[in-house]
N, C-alpha and C. Protein backbone atom coordinates (compact mmCIF):
# COMPACT_ATOMS: atom_id res chain seq x y z
N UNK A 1 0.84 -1.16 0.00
CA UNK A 1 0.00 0.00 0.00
C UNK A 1 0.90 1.23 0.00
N UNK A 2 0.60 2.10 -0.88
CA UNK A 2 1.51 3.62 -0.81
C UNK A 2 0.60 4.49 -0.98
N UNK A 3 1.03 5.24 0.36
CA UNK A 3 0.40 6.90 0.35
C UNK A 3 1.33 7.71 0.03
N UNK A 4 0.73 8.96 -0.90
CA UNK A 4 0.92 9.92 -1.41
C UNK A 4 1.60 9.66 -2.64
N UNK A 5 2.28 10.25 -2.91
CA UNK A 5 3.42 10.08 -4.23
C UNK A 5 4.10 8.68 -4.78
N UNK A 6 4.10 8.12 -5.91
CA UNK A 6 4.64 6.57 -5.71
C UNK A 6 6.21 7.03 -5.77
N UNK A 7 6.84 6.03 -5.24
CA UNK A 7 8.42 6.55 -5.67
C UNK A 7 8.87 6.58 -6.74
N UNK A 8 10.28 7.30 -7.27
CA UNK A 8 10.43 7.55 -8.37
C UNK A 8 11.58 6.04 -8.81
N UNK A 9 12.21 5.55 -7.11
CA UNK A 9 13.39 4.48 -7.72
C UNK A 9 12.88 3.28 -7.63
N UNK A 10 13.45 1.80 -7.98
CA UNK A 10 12.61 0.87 -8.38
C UNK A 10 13.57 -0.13 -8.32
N UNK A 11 13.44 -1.44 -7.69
CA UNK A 11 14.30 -2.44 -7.14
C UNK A 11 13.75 -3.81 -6.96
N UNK A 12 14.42 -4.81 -7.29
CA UNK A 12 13.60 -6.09 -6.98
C UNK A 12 14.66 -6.66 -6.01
N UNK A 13 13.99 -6.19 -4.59
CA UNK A 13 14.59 -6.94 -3.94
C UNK A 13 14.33 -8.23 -3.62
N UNK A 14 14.97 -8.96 -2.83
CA UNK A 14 14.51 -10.52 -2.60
C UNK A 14 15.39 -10.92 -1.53
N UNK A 15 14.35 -11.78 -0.24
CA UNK A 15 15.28 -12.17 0.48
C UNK A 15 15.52 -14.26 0.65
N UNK A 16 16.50 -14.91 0.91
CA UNK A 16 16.66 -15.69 1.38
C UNK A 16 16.70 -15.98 2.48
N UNK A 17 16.91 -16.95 3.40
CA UNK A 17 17.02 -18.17 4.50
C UNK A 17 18.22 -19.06 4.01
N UNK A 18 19.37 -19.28 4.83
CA UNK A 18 19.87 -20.55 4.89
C UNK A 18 20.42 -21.12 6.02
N UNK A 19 20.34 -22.53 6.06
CA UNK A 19 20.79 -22.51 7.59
C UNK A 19 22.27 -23.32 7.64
N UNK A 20 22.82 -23.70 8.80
CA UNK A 20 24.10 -24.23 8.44
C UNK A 20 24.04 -25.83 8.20
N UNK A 21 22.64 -26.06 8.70
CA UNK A 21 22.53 -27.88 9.07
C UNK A 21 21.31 -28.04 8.74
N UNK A 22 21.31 -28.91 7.81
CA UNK A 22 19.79 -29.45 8.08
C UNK A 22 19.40 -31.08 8.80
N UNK A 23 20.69 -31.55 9.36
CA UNK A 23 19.84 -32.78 10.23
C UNK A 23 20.70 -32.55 11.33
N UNK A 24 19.41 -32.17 12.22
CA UNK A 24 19.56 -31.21 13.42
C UNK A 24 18.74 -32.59 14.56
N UNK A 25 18.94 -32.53 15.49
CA UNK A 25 18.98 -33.08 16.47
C UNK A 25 18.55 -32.41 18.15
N UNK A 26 18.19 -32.78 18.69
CA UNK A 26 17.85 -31.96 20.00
C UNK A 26 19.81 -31.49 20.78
N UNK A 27 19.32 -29.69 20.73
CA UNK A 27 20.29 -29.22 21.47
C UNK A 27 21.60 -28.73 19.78
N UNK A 28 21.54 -29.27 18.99
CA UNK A 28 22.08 -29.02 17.64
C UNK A 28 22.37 -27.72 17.34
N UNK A 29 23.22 -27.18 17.37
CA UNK A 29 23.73 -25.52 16.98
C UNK A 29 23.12 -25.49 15.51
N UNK A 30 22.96 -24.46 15.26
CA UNK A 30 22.24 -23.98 13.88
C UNK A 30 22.34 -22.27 13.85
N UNK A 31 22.82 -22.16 12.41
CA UNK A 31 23.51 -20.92 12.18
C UNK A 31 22.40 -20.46 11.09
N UNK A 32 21.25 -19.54 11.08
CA UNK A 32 20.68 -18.93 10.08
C UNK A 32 21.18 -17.84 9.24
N UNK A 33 21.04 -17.82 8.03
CA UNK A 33 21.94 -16.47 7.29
C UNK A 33 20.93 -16.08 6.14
N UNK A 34 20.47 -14.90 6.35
CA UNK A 34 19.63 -14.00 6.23
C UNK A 34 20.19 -13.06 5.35
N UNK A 35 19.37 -13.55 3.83
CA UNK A 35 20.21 -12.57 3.15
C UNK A 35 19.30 -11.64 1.98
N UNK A 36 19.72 -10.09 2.22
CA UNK A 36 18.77 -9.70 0.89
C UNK A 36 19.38 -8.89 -0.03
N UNK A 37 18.88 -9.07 -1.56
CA UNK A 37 19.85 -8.94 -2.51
C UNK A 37 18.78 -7.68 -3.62
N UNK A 38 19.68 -7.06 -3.83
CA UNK A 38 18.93 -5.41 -4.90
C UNK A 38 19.59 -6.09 -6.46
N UNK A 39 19.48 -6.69 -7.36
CA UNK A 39 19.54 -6.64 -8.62
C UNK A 39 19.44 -5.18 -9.42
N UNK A 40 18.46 -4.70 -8.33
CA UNK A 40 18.30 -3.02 -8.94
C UNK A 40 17.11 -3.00 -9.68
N UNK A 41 16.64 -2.07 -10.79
CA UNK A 41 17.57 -1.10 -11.24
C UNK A 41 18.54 0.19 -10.10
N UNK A 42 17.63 0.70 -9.70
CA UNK A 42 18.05 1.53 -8.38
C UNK A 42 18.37 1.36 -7.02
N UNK A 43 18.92 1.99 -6.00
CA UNK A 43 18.94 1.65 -4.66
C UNK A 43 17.88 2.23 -3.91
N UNK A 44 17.48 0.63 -3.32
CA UNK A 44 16.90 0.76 -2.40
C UNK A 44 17.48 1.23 -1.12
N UNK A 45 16.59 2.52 -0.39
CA UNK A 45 17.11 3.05 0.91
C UNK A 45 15.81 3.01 1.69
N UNK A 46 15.99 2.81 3.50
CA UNK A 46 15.15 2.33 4.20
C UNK A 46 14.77 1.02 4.32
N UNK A 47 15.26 0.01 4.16
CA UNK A 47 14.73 -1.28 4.22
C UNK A 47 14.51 -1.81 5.28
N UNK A 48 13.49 -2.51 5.78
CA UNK A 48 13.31 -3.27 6.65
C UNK A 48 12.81 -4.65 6.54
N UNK A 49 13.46 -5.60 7.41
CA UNK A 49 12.77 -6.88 7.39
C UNK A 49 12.63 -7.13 8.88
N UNK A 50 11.80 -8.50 9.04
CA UNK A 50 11.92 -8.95 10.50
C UNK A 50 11.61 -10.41 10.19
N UNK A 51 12.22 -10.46 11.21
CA UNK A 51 12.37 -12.31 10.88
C UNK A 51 11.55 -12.78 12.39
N UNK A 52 11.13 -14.08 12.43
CA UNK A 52 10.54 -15.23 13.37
C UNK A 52 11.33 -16.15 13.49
N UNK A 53 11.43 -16.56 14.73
CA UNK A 53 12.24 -17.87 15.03
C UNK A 53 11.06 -18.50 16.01
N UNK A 54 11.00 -19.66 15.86
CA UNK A 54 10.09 -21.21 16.34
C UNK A 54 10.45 -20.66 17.99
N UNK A 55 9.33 -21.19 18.18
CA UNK A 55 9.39 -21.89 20.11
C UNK A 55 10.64 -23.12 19.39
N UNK A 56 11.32 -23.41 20.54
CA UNK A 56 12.32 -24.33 20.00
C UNK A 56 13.63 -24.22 19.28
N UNK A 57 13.65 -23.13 19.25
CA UNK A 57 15.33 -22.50 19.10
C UNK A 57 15.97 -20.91 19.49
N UNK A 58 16.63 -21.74 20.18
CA UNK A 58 17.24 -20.40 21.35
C UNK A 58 18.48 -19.57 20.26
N UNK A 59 17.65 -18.27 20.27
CA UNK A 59 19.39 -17.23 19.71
C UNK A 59 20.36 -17.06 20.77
N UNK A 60 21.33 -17.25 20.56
CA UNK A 60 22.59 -16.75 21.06
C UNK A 60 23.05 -15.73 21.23
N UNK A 61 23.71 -15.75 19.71
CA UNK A 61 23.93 -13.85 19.11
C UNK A 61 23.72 -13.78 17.67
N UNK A 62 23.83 -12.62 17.54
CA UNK A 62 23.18 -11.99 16.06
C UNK A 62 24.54 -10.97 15.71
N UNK A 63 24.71 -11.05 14.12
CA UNK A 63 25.35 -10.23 13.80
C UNK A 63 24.93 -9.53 12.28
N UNK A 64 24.22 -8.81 11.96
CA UNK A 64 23.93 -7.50 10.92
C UNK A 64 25.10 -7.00 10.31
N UNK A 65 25.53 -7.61 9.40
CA UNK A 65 27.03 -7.67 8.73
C UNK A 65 26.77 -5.97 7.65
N UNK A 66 25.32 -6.03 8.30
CA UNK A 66 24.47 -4.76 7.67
C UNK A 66 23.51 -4.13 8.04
N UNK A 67 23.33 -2.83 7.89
CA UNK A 67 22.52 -2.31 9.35
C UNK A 67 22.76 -2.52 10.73
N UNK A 68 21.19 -2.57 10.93
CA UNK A 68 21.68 -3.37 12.50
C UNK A 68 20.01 -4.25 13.11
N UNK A 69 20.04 -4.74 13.33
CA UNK A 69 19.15 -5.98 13.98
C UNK A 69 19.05 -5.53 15.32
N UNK A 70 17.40 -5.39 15.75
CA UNK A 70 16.78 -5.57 17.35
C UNK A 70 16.66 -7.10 17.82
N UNK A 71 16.97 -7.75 18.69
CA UNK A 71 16.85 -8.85 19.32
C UNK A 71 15.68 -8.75 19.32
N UNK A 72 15.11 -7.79 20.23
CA UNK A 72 13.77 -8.05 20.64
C UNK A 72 12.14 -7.90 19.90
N UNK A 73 12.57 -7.06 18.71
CA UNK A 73 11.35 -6.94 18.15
C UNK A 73 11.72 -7.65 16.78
N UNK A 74 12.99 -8.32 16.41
CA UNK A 74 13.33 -9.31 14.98
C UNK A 74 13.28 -8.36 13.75
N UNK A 75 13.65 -6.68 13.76
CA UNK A 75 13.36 -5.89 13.18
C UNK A 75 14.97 -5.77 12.76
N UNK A 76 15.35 -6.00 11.60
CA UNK A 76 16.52 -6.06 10.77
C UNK A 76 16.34 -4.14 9.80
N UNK A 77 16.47 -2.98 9.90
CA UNK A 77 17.65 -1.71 9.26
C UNK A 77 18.67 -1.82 8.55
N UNK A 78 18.27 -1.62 7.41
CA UNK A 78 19.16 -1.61 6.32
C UNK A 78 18.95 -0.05 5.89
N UNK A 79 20.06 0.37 5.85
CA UNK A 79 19.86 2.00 4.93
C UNK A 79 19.94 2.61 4.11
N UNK A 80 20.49 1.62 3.16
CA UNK A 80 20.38 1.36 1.52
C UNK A 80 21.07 -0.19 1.40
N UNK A 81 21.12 -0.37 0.19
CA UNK A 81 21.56 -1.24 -0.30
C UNK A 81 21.45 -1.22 -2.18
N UNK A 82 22.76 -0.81 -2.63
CA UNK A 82 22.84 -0.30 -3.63
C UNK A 82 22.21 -1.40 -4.87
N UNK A 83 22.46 -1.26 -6.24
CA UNK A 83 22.08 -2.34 -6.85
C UNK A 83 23.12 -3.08 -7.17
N UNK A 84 23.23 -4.25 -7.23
CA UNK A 84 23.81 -5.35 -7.63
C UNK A 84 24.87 -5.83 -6.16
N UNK A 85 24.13 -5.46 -5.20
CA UNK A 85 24.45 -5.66 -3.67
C UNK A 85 23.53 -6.33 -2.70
N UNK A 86 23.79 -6.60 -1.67
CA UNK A 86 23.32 -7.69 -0.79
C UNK A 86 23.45 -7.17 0.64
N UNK A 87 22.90 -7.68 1.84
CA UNK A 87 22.68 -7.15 2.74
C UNK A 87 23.26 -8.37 3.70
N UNK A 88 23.43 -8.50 4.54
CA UNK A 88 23.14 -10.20 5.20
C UNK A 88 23.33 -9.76 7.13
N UNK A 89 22.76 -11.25 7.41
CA UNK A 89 22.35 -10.72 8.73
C UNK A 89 22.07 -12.27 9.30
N UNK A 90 23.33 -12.42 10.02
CA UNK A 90 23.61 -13.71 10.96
C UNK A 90 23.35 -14.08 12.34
N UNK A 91 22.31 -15.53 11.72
CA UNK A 91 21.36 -15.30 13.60
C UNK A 91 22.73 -16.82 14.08
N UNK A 92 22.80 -16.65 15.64
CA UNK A 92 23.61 -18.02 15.94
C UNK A 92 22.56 -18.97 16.60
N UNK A 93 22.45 -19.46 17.38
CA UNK A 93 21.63 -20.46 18.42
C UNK A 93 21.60 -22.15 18.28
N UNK A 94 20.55 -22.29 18.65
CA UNK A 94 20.82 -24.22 19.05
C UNK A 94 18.98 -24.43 19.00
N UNK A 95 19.06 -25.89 18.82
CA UNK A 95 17.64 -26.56 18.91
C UNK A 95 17.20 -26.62 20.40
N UNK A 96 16.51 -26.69 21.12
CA UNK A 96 15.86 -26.66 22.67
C UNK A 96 16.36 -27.93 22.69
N UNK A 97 16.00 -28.50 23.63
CA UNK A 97 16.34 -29.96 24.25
C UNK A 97 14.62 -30.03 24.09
N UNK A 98 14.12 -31.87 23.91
CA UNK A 98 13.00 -31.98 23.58
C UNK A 98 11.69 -31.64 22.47
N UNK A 99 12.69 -31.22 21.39
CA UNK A 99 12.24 -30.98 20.09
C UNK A 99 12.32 -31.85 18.92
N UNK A 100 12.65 -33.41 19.37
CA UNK A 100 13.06 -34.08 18.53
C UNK A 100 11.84 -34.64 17.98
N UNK A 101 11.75 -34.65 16.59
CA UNK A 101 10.10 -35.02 16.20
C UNK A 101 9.01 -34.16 15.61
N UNK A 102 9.59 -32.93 15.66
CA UNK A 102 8.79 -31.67 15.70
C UNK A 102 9.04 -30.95 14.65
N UNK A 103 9.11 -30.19 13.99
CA UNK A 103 9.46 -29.33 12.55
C UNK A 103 9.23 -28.02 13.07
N UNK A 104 10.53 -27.03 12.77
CA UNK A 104 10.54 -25.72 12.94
C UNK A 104 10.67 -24.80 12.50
N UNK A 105 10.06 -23.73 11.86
CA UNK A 105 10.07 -22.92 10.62
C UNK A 105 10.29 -21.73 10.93
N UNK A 106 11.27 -21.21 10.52
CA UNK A 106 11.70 -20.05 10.73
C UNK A 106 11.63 -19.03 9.52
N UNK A 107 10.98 -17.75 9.65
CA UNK A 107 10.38 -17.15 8.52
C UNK A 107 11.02 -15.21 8.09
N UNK A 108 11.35 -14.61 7.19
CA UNK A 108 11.68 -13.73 7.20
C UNK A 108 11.15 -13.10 6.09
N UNK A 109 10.62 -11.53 6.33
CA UNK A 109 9.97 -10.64 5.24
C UNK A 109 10.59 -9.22 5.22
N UNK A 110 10.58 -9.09 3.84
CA UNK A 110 11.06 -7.42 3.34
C UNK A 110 9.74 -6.75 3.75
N UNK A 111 9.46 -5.68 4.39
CA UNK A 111 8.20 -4.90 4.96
C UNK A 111 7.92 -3.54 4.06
N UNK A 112 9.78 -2.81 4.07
CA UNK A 112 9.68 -1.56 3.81
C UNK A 112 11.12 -1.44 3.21
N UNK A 113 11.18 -0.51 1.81
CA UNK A 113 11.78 0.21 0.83
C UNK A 113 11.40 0.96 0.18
N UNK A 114 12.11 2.32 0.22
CA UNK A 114 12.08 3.70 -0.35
C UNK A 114 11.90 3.46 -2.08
N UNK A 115 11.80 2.28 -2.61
CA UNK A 115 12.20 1.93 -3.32
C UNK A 115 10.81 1.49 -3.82
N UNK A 116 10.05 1.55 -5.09
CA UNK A 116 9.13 0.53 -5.61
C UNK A 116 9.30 -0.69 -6.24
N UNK A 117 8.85 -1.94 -5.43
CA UNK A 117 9.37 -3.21 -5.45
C UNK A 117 8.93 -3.89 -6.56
N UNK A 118 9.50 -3.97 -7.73
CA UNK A 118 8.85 -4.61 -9.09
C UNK A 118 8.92 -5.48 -8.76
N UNK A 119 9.23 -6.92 -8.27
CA UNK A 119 8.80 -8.07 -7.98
C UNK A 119 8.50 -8.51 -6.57
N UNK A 120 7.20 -8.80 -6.21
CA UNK A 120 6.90 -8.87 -4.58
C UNK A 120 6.69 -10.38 -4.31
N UNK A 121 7.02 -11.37 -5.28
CA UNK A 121 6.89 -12.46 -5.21
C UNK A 121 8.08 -12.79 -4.42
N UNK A 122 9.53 -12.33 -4.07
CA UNK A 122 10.39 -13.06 -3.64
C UNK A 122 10.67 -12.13 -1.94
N UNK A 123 9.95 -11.46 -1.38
CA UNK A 123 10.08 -10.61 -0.27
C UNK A 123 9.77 -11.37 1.00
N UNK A 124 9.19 -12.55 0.85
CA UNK A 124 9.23 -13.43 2.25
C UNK A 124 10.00 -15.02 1.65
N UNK A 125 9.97 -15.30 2.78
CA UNK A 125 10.70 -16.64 2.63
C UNK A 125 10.52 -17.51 3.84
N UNK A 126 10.36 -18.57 4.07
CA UNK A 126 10.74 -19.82 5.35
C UNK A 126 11.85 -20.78 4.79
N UNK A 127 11.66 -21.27 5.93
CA UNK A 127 12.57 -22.33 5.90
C UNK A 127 12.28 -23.80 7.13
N UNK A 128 12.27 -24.87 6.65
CA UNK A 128 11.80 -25.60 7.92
C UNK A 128 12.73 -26.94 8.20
N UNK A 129 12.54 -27.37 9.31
CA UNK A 129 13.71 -28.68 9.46
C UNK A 129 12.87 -29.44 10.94
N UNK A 130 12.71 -30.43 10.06
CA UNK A 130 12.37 -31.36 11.52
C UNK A 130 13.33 -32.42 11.83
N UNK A 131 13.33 -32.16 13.33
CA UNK A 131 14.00 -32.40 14.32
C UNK A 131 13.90 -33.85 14.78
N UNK A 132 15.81 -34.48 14.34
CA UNK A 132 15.69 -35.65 14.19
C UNK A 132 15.35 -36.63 15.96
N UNK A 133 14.80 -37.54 15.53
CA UNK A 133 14.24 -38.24 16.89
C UNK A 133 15.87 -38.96 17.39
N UNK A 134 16.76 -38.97 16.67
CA UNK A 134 17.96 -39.65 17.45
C UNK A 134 19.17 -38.63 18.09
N UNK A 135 19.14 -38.74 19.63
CA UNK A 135 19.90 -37.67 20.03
C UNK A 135 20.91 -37.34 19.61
N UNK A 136 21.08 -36.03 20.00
CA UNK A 136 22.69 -35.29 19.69
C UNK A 136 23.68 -36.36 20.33
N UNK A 137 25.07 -36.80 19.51
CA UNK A 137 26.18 -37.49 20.64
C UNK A 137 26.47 -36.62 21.47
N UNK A 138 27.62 -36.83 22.49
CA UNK A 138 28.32 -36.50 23.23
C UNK A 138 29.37 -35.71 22.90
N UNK A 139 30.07 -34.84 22.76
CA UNK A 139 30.92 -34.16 22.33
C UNK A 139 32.22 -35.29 22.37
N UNK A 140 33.27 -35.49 21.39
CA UNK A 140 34.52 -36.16 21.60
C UNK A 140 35.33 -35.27 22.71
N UNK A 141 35.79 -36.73 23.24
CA UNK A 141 37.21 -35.80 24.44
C UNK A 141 38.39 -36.59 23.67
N UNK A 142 39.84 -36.06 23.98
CA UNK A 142 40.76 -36.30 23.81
C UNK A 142 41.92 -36.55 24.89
N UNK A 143 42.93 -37.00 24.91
CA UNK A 143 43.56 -37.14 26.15
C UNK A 143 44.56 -36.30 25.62
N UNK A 144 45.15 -35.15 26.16
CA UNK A 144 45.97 -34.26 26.35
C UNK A 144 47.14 -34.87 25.39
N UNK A 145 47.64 -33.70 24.58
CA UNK A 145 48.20 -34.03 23.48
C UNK A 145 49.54 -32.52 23.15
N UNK A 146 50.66 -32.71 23.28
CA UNK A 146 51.30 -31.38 22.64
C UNK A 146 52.42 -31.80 21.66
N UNK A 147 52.33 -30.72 20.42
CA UNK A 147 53.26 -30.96 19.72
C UNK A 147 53.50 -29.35 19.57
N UNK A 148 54.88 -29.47 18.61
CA UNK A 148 55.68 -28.70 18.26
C UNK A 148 55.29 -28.05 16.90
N UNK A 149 55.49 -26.81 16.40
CA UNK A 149 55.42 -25.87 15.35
C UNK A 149 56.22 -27.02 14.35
N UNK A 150 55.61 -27.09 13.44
CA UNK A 150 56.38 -28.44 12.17
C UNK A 150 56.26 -29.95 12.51
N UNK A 151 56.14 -30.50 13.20
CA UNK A 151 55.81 -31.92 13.88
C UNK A 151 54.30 -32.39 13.53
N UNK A 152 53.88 -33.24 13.60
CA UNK A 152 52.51 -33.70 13.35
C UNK A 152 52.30 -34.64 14.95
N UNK A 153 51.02 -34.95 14.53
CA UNK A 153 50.20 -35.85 16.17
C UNK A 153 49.14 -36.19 15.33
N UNK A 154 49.12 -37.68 15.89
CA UNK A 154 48.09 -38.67 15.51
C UNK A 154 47.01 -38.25 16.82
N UNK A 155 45.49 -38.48 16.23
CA UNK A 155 44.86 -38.08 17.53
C UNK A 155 43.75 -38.23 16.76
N UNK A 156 43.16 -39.43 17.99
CA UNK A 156 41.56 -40.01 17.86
C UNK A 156 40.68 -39.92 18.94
N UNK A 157 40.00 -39.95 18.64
CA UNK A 157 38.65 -40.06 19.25
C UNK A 157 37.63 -41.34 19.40
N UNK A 158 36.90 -41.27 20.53
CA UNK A 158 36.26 -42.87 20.21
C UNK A 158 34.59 -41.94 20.95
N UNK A 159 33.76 -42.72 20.52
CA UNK A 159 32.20 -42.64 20.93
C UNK A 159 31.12 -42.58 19.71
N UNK A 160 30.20 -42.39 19.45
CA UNK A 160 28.97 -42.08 18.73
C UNK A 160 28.97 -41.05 18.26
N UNK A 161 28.92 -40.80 17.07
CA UNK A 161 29.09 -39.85 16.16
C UNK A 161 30.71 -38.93 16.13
């Protein structure tokens, strides 16, 4: 919807979702990367998106490799983004404990650009992954090990996964 004047610049933006894993497990780190891209013709200035994350996965930290990202309201600031440029915006976190079985969709939308959006087909996006029923292993331990700058070390590990 636009009030008053339509704009004069014009951009197809589009955003993606990707995550680092897709067979995720209860407690499973998972890295989302949030990305939105101007083909152009013009730059878009003012952009906003906001993204959703599931009951079932805890953020960590966030990093806005552009703009800057609210934790609390999932409201991603971008203040241009020229054409034939990209924006991106890195969530960190993990699966809950007790999510195994369950599918979790995590969703992100372009809201707002100074910009008139010739294609509005690519401005939201999800992404989903259900959560495998066989637990996370145990992290590997190692038994204390030192070598030297140029030397090599054999070094294993034993357990499940």
């Amino acid at each position: 919807m636009v009030f008053g004047e339509l704009p004069e610049d014009s951009a197809d933006l589009g955003i993606t979702i990707s995550e680092s894993a897709t067979g995720l497990c209860d407690s499973s780190d998972v890295v989302y990367r949030i990305k939105i891209q101007n083909p152009g013709p013009d730059t878009a200035r003012d952009v906003i998106s906001t993204t959703a994350f599931p009951d079932g996965y805890t953020i960590e930290s966030t990093n806005a490799l552009d703009g800057t990202y609210n934790d609390a309201s999932g409201y991603w600031n971008i203040p241009e983004i020229v054409p034939s440029d990209s924006a991106v915006l890195i969530i960190n976190g993990f699966v809950d404990a007790g999510m195994a079985g369950q599918t979790i969709t995590t969703y992100a939308n372009i809201i707002n650009s100074t910009a008139l959006d010739t294609n509005l087909s690519n401005n939201g996006t999800s992404v989903s992954v259900t959560i495998s029923l066989i637990s996370k292993p145990a992290d590997p331990e190692a038994s204390d090990t030192v070598t030297c700058y140029g030397t090599s070390a054999f070094l294993s590990a034993t357990g499940e996964g």
